[in-house]
Protein backbone atom coordinates (compact mmCIF):
# COMPACT_ATOMS: atom_id res chain seq x y z
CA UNK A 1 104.80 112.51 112.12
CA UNK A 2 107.81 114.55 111.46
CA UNK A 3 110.70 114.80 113.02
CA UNK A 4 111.91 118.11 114.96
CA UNK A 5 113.88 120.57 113.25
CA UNK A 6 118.07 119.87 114.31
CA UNK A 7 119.57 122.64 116.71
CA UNK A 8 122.86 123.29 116.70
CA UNK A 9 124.71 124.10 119.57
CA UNK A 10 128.12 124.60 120.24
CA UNK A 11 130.48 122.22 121.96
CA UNK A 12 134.04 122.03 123.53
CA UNK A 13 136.69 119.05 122.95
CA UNK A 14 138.80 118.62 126.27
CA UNK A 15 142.75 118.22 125.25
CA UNK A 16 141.63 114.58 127.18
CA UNK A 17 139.26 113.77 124.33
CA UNK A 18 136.04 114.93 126.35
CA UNK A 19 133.43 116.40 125.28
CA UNK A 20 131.18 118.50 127.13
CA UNK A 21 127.41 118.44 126.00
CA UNK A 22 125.27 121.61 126.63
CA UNK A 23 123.31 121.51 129.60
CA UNK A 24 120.09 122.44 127.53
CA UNK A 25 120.45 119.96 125.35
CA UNK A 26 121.23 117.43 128.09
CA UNK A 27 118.11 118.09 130.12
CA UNK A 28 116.05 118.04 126.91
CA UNK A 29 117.10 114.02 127.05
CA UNK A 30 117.10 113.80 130.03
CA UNK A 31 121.16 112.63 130.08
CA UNK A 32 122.82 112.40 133.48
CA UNK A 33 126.14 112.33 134.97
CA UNK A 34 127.33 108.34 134.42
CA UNK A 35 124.32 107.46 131.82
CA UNK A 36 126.16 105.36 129.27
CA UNK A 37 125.59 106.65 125.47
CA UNK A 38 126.21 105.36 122.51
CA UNK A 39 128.04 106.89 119.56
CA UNK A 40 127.64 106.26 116.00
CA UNK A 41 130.07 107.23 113.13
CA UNK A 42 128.16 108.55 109.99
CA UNK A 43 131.18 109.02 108.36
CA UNK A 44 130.65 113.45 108.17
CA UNK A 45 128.33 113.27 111.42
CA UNK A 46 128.11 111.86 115.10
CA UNK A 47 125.03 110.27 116.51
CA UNK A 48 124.72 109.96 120.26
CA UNK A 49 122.42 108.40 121.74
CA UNK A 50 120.95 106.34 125.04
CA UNK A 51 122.77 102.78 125.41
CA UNK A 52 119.44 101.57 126.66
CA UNK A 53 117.47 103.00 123.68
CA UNK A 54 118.69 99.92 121.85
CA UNK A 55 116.50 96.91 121.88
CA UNK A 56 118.53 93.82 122.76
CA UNK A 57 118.78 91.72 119.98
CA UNK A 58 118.98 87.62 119.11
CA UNK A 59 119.82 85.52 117.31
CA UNK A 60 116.24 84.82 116.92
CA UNK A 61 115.03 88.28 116.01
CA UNK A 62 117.75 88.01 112.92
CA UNK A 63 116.39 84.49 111.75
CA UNK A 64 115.43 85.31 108.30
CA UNK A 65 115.92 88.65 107.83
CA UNK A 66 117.15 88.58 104.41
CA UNK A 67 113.73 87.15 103.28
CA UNK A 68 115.27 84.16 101.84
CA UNK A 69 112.61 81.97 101.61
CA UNK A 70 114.12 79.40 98.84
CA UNK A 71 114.93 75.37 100.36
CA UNK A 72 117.99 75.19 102.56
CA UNK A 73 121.36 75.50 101.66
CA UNK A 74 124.78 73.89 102.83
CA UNK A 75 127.94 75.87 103.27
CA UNK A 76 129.47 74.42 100.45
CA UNK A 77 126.47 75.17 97.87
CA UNK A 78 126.91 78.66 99.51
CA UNK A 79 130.13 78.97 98.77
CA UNK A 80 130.44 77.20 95.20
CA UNK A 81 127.12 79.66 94.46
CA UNK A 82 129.37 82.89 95.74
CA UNK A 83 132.47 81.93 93.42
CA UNK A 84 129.78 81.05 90.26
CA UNK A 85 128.81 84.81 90.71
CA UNK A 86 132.04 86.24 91.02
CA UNK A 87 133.07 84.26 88.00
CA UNK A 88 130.37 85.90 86.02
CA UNK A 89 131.11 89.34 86.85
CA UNK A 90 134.73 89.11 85.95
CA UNK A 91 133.76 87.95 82.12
């Protein structure tokens, strides 16, 4: 599925750092008057978007999610393993 084409629209920044979202393009997502957003720094963009469009997330859900799947390691052998590699990439 592909996503919709962007539409640009223009907005206003208040001298109090407020800015004031298009109605059409606040009915089109269906954002209200108090409705918590979040925004996101891209760096040369701004993504807003609902607060609770976010799952919640655990500490569960990030269990393993850098696919190591290698015997478990102290802190120490972590640590000793991080300075090896830095080593090597200095000679």
């Amino acid at each position: 599925m592909s996503k919709p084409a962007a539409r640009s629209e223009v907005a206003h920044l208040s001298t109090k750092g407020q800015l004031i979202i298009p109605k059409e393009i606040r009915e089109r997502h269906g954002w209200i008057a108090g409705m918590e957003l979040v925004v996101e720094d891209h760096g040369n963009s701004v993504v807003l978007r609902r607060a609770e469009d976010l799952p919640a997330t655990t500490l569960e859900d990030l269990i393993g999610c850098a696919g190591y799947a290698g015997p478990s390691r102290s802190l120490e052998e972590m640590e000793a393993g991080v300075a090896r590699g830095a080593r090597e990439r200095r000679s």
